[in-house]
C-alpha atoms as a PDB file:
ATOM      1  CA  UNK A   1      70.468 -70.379 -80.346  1.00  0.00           C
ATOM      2  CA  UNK A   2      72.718 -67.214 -79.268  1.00  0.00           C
ATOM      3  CA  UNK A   3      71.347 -64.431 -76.690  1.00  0.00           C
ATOM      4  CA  UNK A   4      70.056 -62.031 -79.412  1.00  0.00           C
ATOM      5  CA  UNK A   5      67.438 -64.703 -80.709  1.00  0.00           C
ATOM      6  CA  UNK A   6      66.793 -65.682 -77.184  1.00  0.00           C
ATOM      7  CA  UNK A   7      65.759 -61.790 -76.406  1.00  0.00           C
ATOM      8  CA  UNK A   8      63.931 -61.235 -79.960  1.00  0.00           C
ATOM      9  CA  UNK A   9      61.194 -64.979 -79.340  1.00  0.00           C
ATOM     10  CA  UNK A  10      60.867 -62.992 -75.551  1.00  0.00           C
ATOM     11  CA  UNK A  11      59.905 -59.612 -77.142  1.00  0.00           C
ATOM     12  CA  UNK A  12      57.873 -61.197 -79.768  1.00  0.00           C
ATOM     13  CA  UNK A  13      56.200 -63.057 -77.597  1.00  0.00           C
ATOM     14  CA  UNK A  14      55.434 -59.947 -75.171  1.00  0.00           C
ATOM     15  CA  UNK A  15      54.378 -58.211 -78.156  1.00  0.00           C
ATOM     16  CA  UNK A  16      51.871 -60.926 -78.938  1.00  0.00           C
ATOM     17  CA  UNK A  17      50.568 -61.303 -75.608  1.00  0.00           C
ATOM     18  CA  UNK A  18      49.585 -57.208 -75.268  1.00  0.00           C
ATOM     19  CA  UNK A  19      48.069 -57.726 -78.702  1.00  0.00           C
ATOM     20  CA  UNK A  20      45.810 -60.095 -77.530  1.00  0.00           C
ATOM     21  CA  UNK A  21      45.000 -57.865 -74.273  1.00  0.00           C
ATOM     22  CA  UNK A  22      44.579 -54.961 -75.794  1.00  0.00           C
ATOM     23  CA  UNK A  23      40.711 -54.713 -76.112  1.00  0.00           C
ATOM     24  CA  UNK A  24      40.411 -56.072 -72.451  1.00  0.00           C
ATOM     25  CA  UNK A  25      42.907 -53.213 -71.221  1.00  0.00           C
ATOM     26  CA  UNK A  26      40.897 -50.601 -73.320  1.00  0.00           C
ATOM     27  CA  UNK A  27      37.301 -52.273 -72.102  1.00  0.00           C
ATOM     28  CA  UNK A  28      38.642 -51.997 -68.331  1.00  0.00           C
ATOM     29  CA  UNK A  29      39.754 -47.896 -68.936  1.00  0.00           C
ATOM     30  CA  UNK A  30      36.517 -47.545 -70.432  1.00  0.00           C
ATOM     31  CA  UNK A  31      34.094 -48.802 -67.245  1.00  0.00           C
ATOM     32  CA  UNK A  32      36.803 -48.031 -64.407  1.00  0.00           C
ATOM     33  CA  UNK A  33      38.023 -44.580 -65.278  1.00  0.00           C
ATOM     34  CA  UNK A  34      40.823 -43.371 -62.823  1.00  0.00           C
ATOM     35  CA  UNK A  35      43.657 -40.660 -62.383  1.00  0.00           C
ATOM     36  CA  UNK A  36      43.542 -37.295 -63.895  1.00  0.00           C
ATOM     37  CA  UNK A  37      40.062 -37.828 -66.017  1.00  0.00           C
ATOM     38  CA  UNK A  38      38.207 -38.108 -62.856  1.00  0.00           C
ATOM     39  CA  UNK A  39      40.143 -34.926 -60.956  1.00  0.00           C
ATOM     40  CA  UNK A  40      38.881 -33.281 -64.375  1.00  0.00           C
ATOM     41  CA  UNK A  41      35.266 -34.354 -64.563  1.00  0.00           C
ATOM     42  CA  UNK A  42      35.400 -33.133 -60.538  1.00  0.00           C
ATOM     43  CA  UNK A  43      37.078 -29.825 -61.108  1.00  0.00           C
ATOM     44  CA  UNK A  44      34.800 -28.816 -64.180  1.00  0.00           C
ATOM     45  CA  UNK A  45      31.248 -28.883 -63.610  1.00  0.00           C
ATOM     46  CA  UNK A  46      29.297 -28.990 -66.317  1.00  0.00           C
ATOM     47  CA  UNK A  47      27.755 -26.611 -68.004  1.00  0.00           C
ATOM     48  CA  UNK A  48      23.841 -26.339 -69.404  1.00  0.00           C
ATOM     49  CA  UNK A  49      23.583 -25.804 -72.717  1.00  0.00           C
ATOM     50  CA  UNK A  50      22.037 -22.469 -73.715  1.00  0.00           C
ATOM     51  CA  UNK A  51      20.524 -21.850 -76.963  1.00  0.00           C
ATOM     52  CA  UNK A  52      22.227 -19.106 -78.953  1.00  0.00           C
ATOM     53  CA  UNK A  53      20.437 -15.838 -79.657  1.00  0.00           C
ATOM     54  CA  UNK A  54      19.595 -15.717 -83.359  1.00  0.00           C
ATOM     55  CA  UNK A  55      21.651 -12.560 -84.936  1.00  0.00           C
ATOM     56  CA  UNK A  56      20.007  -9.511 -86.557  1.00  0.00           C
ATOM     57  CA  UNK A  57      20.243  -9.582 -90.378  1.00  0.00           C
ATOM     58  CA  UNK A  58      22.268  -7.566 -91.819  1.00  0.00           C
ATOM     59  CA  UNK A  59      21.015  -5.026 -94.916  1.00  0.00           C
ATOM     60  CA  UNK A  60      23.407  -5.598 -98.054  1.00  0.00           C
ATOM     61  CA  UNK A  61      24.698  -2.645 -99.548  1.00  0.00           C
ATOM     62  CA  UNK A  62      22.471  -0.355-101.826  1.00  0.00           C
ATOM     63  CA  UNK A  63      19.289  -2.211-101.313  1.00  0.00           C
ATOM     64  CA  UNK A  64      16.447  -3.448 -99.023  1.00  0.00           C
ATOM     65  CA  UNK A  65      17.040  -6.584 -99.049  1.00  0.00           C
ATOM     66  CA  UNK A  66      18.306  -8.346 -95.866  1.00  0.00           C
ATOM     67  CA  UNK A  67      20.363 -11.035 -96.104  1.00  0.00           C
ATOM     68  CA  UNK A  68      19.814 -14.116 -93.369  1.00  0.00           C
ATOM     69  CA  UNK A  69      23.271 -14.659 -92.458  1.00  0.00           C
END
């Protein structure tokens, strides 16, 4: 067993083990948010929503009808 297949079972098995955290890492970022998402959620505040006007319609060329766009 030389060095380079000595490094390559270590990496594999570093690769395997993040695998298998992976969804515990991603549940944990999920319910503990941290770092620049919460300085953004502070700096922003939130906004109501506001219903948009409706818009005029607009007469189509050479005749009476309006068109509801």
């Amino acid at each position: 067993m030389n060095v380079f297949t000595f490094i390559a079972v270590y990496a594999g098995l570093a690769v395997l083990v993040l695998a298998a955290l992976s969804p515990v890492i991603v549940e944990l970022d999920a319910r503990f948010p941290v770092g620049r998402r919460q300085r953004a959620a502070a700096a922003s505040p939130a906004r109501p929503a506001v219903p948009a006007a409706p818009r005029p319609a607009k007469a189509l060329k050479g005749t009476r009808i309006t068109a509801h766009a």
